[in-house]
N, C-alpha and C. Protein backbone atom coordinates (compact mmCIF):
# COMPACT_ATOMS: atom_id res chain seq x y z
N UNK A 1 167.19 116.18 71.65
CA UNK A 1 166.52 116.30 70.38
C UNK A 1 166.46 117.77 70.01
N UNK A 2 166.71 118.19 68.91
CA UNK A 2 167.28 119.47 68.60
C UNK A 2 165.55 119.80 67.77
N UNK A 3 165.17 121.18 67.55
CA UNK A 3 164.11 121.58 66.96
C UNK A 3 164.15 120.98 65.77
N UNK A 4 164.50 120.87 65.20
CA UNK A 4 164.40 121.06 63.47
C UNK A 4 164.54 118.97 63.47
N UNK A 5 164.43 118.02 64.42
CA UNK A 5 164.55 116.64 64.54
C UNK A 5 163.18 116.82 65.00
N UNK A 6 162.22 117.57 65.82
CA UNK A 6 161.53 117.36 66.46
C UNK A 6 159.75 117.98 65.05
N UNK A 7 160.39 118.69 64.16
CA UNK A 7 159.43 119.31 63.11
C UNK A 7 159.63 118.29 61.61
N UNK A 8 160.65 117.26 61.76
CA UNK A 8 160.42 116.55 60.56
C UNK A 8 159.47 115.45 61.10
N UNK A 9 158.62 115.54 59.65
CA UNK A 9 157.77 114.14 59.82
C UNK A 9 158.29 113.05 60.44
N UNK A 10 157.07 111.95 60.80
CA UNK A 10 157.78 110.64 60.97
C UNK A 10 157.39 109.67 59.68
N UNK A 11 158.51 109.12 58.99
CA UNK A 11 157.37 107.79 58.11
C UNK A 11 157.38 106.54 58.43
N UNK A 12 156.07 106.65 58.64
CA UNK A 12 155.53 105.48 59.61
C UNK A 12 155.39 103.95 57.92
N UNK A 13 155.89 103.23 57.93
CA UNK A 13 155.52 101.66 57.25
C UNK A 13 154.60 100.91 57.72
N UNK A 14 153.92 100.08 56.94
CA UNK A 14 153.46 98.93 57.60
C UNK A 14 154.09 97.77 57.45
N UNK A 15 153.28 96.73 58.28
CA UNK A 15 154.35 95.79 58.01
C UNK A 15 154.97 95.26 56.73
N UNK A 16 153.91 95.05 55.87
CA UNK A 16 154.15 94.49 54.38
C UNK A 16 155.09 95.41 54.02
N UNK A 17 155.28 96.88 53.68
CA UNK A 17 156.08 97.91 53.53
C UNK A 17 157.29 97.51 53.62
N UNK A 18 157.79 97.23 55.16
CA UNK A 18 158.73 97.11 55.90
C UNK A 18 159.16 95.58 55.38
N UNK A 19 158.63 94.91 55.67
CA UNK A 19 159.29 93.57 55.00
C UNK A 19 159.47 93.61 53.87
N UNK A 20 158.63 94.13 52.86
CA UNK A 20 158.83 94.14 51.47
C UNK A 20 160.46 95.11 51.10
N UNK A 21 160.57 96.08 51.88
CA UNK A 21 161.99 97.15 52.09
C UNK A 21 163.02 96.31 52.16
N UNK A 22 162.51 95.41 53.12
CA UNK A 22 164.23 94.96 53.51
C UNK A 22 164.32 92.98 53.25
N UNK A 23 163.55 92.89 52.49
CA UNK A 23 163.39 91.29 51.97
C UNK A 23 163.33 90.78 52.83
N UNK A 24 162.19 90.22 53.84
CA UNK A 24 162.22 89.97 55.12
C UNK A 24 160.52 89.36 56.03
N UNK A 25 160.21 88.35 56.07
CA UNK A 25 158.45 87.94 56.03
C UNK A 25 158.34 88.80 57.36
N UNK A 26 156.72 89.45 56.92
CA UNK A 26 156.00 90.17 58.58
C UNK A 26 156.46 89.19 59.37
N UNK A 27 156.32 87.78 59.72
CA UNK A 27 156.94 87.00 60.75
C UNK A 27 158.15 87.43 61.93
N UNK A 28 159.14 87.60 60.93
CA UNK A 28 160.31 88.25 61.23
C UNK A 28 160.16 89.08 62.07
N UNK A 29 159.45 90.14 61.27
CA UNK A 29 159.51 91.92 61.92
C UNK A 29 158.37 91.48 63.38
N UNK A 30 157.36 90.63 63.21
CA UNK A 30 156.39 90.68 64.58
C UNK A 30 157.55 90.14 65.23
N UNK A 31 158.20 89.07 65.29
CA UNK A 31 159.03 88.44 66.20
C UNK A 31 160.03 89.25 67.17
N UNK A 32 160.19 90.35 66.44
CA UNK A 32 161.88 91.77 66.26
C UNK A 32 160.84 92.76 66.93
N UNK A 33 159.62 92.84 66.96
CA UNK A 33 158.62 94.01 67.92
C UNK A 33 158.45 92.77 68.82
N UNK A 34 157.91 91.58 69.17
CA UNK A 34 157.48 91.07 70.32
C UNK A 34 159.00 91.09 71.35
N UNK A 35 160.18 90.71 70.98
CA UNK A 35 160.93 90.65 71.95
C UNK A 35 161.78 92.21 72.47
N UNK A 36 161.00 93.34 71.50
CA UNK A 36 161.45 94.49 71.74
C UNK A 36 162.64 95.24 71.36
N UNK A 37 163.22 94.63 70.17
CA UNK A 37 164.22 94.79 69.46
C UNK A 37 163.77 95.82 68.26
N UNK A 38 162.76 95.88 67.87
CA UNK A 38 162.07 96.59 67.06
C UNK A 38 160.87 97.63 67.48
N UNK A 39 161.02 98.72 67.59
CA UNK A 39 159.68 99.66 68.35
C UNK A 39 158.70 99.64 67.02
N UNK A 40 157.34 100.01 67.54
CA UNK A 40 155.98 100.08 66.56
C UNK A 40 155.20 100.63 68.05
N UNK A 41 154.01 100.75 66.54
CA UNK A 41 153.29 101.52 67.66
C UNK A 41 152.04 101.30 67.28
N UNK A 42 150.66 101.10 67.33
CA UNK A 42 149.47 100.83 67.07
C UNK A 42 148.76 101.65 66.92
N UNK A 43 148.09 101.74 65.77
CA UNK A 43 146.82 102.55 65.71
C UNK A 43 145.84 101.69 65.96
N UNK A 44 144.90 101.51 66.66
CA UNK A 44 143.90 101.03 67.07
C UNK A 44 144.67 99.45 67.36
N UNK A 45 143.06 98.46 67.69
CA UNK A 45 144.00 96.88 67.91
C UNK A 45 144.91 96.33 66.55
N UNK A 46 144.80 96.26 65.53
CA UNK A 46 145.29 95.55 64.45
C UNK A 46 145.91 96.07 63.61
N UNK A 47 146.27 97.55 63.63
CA UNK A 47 147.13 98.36 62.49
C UNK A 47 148.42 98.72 63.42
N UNK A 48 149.48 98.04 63.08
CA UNK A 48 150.94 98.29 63.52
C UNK A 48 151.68 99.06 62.36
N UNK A 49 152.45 99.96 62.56
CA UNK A 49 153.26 100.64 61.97
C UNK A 49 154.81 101.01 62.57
N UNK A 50 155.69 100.85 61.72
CA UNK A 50 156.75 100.94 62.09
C UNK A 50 157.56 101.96 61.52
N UNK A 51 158.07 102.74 62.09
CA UNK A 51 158.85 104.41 62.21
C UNK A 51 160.11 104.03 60.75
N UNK A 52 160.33 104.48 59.95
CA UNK A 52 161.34 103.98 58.86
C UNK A 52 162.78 104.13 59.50
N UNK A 53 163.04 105.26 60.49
CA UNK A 53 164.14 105.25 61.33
C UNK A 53 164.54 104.44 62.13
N UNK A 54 163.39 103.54 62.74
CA UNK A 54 163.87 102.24 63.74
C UNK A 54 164.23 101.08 62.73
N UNK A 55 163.06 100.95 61.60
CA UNK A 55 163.57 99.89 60.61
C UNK A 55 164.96 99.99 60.49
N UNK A 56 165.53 101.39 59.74
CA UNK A 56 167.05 101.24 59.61
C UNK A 56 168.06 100.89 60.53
N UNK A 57 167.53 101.28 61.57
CA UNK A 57 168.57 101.01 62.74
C UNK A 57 168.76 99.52 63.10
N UNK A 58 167.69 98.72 62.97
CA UNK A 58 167.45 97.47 62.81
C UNK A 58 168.45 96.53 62.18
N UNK A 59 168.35 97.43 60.87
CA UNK A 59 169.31 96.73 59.86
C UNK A 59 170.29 97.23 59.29
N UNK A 60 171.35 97.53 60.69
CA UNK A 60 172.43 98.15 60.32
C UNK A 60 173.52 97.20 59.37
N UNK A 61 174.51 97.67 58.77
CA UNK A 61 175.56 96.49 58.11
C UNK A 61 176.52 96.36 59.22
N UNK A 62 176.50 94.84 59.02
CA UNK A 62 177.68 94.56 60.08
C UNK A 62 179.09 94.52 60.21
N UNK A 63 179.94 95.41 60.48
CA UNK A 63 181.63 95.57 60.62
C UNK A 63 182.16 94.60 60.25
N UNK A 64 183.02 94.61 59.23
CA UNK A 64 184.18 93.73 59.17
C UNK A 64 185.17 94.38 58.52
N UNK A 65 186.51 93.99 58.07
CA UNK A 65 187.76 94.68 58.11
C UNK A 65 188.08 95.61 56.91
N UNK A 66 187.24 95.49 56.05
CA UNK A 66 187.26 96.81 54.90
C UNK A 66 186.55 97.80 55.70
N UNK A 67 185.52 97.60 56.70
CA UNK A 67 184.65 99.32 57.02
C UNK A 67 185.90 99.21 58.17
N UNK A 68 186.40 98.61 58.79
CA UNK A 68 186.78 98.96 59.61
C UNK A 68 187.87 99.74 59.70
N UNK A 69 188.87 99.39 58.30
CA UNK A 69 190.22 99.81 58.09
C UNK A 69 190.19 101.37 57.72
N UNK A 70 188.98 101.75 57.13
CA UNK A 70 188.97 103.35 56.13
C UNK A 70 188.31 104.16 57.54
């Protein structure tokens, strides 16, 4: 992790946020943090927030033969 990765903010979502981002019910996203496919992190017991950088990574597009060819 290079300095200048380590001095940018993080933006943290909530769930509604995050589902509302990527058309997608909180269901989903708890399901994608319970099996650990999705990181979050808790502020206290009941406020989950999720990093906007893991969301994306989440929902990468999936390869097929136009990305693949260029």
């Amino acid at each position: 992790m290079t300095v200048q990765e380590r001095t940018q903010p993080t933006e943290y979502l909530t769930l509604k946020e995050a589902a509302a981002r990527f058309k997608v019910s909180e269901k989903t996203l708890r399901r994608r943090i319970s099996t650990g496919d999705l990181r979050a992190v808790h502020n206290g017991r009941r406020l989950i927030r999720i990093a906007e950088a893991d969301l994306e990574a989440l929902f990468e597009p999936v390869p097929n033969a136009r990305s693949l060819a260029s």
